[in-house]
C-alpha atoms as a PDB file:
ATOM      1  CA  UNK A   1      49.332 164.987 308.054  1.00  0.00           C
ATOM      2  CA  UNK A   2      48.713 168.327 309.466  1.00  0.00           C
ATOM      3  CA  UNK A   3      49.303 169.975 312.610  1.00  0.00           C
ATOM      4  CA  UNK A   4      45.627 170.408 314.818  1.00  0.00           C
ATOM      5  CA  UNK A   5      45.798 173.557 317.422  1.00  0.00           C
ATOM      6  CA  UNK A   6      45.853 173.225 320.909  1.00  0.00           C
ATOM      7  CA  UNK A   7      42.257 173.903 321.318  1.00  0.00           C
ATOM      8  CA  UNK A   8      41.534 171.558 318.666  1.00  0.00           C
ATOM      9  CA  UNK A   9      43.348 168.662 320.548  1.00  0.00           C
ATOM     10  CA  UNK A  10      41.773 169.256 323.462  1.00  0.00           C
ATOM     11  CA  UNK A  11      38.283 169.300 322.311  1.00  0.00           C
ATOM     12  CA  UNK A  12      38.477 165.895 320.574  1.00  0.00           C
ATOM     13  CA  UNK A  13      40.762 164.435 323.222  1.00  0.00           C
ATOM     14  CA  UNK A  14      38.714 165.913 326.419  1.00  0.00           C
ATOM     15  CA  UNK A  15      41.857 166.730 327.782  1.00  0.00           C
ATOM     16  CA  UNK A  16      42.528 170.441 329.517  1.00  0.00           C
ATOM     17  CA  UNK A  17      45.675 170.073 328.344  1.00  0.00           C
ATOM     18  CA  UNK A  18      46.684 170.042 325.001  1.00  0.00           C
ATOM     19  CA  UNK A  19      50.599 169.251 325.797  1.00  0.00           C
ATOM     20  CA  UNK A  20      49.717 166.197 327.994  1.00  0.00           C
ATOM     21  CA  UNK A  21      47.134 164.629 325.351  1.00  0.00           C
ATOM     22  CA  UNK A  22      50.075 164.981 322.947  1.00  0.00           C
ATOM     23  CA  UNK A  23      52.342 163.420 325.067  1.00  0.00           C
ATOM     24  CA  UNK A  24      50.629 160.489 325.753  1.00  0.00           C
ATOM     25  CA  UNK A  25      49.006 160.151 322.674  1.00  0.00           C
ATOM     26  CA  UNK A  26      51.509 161.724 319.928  1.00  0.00           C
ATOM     27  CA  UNK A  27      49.330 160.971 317.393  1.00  0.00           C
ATOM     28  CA  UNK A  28      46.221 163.201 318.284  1.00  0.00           C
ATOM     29  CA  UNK A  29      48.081 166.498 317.381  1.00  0.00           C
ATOM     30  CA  UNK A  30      47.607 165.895 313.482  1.00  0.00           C
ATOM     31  CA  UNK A  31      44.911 165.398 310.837  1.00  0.00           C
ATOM     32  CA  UNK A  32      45.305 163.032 308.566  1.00  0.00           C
ATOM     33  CA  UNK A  33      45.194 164.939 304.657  1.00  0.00           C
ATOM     34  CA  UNK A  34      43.195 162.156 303.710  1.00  0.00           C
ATOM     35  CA  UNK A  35      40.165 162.262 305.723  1.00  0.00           C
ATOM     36  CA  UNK A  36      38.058 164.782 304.653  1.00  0.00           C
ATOM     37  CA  UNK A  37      36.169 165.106 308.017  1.00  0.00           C
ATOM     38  CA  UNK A  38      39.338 165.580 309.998  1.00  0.00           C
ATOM     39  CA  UNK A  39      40.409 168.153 307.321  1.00  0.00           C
ATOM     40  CA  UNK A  40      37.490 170.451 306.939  1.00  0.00           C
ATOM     41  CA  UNK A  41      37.149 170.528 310.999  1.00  0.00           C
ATOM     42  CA  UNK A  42      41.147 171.924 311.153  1.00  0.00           C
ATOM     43  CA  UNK A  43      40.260 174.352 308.207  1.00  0.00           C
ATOM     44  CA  UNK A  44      37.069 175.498 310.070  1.00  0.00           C
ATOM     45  CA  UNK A  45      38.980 176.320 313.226  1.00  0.00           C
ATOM     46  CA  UNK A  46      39.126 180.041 314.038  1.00  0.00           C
ATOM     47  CA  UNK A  47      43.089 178.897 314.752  1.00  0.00           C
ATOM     48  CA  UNK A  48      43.832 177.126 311.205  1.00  0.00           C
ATOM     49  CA  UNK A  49      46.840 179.189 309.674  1.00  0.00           C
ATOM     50  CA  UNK A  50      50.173 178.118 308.104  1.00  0.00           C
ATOM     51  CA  UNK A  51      51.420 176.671 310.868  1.00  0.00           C
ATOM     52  CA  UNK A  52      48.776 173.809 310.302  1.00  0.00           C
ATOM     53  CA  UNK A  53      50.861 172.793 307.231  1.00  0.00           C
ATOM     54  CA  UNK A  54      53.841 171.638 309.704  1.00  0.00           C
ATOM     55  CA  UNK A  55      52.921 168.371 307.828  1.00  0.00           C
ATOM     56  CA  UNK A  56      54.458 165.013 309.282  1.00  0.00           C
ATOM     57  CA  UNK A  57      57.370 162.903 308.156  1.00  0.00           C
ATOM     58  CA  UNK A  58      57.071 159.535 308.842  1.00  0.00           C
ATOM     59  CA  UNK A  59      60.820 157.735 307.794  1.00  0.00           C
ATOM     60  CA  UNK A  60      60.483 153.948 308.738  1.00  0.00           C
ATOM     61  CA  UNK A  61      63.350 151.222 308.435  1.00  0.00           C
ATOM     62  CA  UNK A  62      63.603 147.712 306.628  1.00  0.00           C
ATOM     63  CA  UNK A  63      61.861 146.209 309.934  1.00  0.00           C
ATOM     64  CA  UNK A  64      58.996 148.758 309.962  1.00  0.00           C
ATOM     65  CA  UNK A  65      60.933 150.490 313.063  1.00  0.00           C
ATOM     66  CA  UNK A  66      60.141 154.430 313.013  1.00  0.00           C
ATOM     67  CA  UNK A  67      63.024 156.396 312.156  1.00  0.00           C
ATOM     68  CA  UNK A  68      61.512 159.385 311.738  1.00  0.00           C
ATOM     69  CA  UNK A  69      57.948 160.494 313.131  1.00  0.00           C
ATOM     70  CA  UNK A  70      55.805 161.217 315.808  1.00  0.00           C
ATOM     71  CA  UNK A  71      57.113 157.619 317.327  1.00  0.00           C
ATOM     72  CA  UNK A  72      60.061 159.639 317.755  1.00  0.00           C
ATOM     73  CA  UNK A  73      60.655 162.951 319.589  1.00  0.00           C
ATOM     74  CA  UNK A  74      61.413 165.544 316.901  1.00  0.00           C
ATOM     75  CA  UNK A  75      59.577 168.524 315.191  1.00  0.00           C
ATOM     76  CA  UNK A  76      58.518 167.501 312.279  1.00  0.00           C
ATOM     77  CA  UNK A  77      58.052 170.545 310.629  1.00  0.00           C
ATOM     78  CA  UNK A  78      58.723 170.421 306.774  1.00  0.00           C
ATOM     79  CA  UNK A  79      58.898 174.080 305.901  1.00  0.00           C
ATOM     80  CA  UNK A  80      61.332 175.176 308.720  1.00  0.00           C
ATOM     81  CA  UNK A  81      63.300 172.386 309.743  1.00  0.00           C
ATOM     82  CA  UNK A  82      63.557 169.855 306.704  1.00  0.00           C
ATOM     83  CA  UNK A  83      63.577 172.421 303.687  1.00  0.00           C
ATOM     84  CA  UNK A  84      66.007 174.941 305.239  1.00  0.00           C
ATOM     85  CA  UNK A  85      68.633 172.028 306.002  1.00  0.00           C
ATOM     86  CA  UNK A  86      67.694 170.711 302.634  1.00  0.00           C
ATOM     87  CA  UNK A  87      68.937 173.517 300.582  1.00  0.00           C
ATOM     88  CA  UNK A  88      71.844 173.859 302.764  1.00  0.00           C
ATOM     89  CA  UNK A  89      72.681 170.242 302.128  1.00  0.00           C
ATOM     90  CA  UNK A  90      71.993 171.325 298.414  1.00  0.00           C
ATOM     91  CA  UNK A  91      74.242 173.958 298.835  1.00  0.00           C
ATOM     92  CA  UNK A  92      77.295 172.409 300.779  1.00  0.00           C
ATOM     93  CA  UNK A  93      76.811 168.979 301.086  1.00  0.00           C
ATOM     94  CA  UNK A  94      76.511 168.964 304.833  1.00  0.00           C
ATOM     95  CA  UNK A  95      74.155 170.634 307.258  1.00  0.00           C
ATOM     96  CA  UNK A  96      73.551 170.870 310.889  1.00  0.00           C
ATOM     97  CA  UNK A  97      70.908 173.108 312.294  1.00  0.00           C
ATOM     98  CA  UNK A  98      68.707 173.902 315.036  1.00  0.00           C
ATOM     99  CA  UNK A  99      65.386 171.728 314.708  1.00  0.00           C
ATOM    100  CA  UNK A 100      61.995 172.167 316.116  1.00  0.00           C
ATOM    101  CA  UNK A 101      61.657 173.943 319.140  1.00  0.00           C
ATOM    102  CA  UNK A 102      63.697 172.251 321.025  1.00  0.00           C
ATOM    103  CA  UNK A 103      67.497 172.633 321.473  1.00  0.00           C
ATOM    104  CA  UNK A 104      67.722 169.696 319.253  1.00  0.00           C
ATOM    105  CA  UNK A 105      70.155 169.540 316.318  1.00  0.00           C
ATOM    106  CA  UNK A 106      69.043 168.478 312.735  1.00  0.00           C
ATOM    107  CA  UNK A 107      72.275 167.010 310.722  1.00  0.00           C
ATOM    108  CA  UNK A 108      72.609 165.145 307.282  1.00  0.00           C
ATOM    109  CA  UNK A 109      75.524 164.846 305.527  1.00  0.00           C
ATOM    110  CA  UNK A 110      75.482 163.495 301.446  1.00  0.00           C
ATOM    111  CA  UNK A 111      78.512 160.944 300.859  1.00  0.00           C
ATOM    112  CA  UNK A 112      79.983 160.655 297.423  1.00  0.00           C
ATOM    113  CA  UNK A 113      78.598 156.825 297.066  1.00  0.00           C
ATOM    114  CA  UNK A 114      74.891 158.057 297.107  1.00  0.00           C
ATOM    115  CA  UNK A 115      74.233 158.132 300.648  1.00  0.00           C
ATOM    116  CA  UNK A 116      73.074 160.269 303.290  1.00  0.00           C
ATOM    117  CA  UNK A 117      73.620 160.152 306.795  1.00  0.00           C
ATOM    118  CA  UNK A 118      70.666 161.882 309.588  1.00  0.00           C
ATOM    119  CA  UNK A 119      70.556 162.453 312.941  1.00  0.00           C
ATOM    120  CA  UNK A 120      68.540 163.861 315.224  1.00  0.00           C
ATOM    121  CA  UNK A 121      70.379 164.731 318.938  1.00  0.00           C
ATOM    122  CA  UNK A 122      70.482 167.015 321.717  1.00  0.00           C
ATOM    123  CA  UNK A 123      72.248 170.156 320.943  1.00  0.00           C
ATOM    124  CA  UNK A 124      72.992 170.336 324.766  1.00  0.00           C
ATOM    125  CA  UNK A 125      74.141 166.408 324.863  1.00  0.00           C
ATOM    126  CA  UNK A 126      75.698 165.661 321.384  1.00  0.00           C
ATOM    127  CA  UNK A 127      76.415 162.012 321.781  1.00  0.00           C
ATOM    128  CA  UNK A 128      72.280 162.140 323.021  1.00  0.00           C
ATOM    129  CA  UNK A 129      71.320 160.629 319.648  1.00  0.00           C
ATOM    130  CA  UNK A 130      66.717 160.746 319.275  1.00  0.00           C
ATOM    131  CA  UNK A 131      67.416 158.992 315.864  1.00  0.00           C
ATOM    132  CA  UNK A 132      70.416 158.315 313.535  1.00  0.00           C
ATOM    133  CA  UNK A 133      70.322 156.281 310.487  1.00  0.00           C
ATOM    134  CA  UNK A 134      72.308 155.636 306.928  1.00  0.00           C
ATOM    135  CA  UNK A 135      69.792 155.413 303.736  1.00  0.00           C
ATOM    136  CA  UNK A 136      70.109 156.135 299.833  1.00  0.00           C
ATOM    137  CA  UNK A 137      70.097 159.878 299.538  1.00  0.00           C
ATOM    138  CA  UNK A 138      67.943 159.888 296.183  1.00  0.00           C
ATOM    139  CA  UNK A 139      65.020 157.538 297.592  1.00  0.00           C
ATOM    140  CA  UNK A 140      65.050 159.453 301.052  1.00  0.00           C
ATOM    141  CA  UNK A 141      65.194 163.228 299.135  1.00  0.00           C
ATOM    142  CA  UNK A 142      62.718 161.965 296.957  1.00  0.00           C
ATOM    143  CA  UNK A 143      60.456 160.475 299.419  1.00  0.00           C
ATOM    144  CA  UNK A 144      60.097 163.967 301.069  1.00  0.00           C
ATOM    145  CA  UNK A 145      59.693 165.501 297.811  1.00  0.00           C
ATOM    146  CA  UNK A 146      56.660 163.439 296.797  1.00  0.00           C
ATOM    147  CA  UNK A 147      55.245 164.077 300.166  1.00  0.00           C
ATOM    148  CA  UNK A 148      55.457 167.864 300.072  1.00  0.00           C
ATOM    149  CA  UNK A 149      54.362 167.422 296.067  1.00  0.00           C
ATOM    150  CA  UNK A 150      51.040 165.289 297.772  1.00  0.00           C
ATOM    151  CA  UNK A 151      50.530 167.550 300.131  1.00  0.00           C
ATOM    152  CA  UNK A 152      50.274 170.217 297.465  1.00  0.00           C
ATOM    153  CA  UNK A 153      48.004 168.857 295.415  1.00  0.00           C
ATOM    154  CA  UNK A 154      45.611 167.631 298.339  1.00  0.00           C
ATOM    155  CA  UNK A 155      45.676 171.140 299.746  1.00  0.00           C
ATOM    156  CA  UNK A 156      45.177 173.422 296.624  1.00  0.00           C
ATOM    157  CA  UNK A 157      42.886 171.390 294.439  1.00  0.00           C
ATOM    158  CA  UNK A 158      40.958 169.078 297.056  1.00  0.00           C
ATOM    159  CA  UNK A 159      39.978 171.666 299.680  1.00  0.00           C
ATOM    160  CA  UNK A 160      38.384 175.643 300.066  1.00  0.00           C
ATOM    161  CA  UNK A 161      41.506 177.400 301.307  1.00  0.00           C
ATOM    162  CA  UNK A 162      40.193 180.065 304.168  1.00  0.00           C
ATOM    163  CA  UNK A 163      40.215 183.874 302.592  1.00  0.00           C
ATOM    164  CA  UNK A 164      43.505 185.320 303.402  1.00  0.00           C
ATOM    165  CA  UNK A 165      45.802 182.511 303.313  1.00  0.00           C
ATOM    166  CA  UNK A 166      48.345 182.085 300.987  1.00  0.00           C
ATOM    167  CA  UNK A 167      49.436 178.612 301.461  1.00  0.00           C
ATOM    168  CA  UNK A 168      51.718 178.242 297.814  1.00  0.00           C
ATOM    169  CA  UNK A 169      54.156 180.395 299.961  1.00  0.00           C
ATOM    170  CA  UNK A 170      54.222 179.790 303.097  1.00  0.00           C
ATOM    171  CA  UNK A 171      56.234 182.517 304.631  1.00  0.00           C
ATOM    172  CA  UNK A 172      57.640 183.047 308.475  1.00  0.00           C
ATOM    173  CA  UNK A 173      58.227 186.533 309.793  1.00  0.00           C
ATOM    174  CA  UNK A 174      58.932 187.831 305.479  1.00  0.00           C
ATOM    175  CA  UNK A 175      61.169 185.399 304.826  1.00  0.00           C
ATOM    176  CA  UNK A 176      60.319 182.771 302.528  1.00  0.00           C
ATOM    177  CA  UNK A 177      60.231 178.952 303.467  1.00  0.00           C
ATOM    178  CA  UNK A 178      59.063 177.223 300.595  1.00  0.00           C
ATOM    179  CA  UNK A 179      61.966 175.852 298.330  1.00  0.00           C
ATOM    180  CA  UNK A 180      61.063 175.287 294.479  1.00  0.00           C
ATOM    181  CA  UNK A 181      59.747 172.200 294.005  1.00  0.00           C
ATOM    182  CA  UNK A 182      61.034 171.714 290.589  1.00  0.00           C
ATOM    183  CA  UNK A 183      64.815 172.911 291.573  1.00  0.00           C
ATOM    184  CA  UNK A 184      64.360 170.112 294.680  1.00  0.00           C
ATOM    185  CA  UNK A 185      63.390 167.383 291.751  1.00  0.00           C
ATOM    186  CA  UNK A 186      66.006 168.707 289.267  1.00  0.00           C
ATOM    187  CA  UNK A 187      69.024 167.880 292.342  1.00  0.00           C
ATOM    188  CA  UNK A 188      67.362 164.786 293.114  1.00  0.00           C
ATOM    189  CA  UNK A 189      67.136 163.720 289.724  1.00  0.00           C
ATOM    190  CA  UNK A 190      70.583 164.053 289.549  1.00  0.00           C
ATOM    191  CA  UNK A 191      71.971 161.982 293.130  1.00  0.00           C
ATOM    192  CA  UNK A 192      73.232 159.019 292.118  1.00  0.00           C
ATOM    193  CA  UNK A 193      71.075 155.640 291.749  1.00  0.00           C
END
């Protein structure tokens, strides 16, 4: 999915308030990749930009319970929340960072048995926990993977990319936020089973 501007929302919601409609309706701030209609009106808004590509992550449990997603309060943004903490977790096996806009705190840490704890919580409140949850590192990593690796191919081969966007590199104030897609497959191919 990918995130609709604030004019956007309100236009299709009727709303005159674009925070609101998303509150009560989470939902209604993205466009599914696979609709075509919902796609082409995003890409033919004066606001479509890179921040569009925000892209959802929906993480659900054994029960069908959200874990992750707009069911539960948290950014959602794959370039500057879940890739940064990514290659830190690459890196040094733990990570907690800031996440979304919020004062919210992102934190996974990658246990020598293969699995990976996440949280989401309230940088101000710590033991204010959004979501928390224990999984197999390789299937969650490589969940995300294939849905940044869909999102690719939907975006550069399926649709007209406005003139002037550069969406293989998505980029935030210079500094790059897109992490190699083949170095993320290489690690995951090599987390345990």
């Amino acid at each position: 999915m990918l995130v609709k501007p604030g004019s956007l929302i309100e236009e299709e919601t009727g709303s005159d308030n674009w925070l609101i409609a998303v509150t009560q309706q989470p939902e209604v701030q993205y466009a599914d990749v696979n609709d075509r209609n919902q796609i082409d009106r995003l890409m033919r808004s004066s606001e479509f930009g890179l921040d569009a590509l925000q892209m959802a992550i929906h993480v659900f449990d054994d029960r069908g319970q959200p874990l992750i997603g707009y069911e539960v309060p948290s950014g959602l943004n794959i370039w500057r929340d879940y890739l940064k903490a990514i290659r830190m977790l690459m890196e040094q096996g733990k990570v907690s960072v800031s996440y979304g806009i919020d004062p919210y705190l992102l934190e996974m840490e990658q246990y020598a048995n293969g699995q990976i704890s996440f949280a989401i919580r309230l940088e101000l409140v710590p033991h204010r926990i959004l979501t928390q949850f224990t999984m197999h590192a390789r299937t969650f990593l490589l969940e995300i993977l294939r849905s940044i690796e869909f999102l690719w191919i939907k975006m550069l081969r399926e649709y007209p990319i406005p003139s002037g966007l550069d969406i293989s590199r998505p980029k935030d104030d210079g500094e790059e936020l897109f992490i190699e897609i083949d170095a993320l497959r290489k690690w995951v191919s090599e987390l345990p089973e």
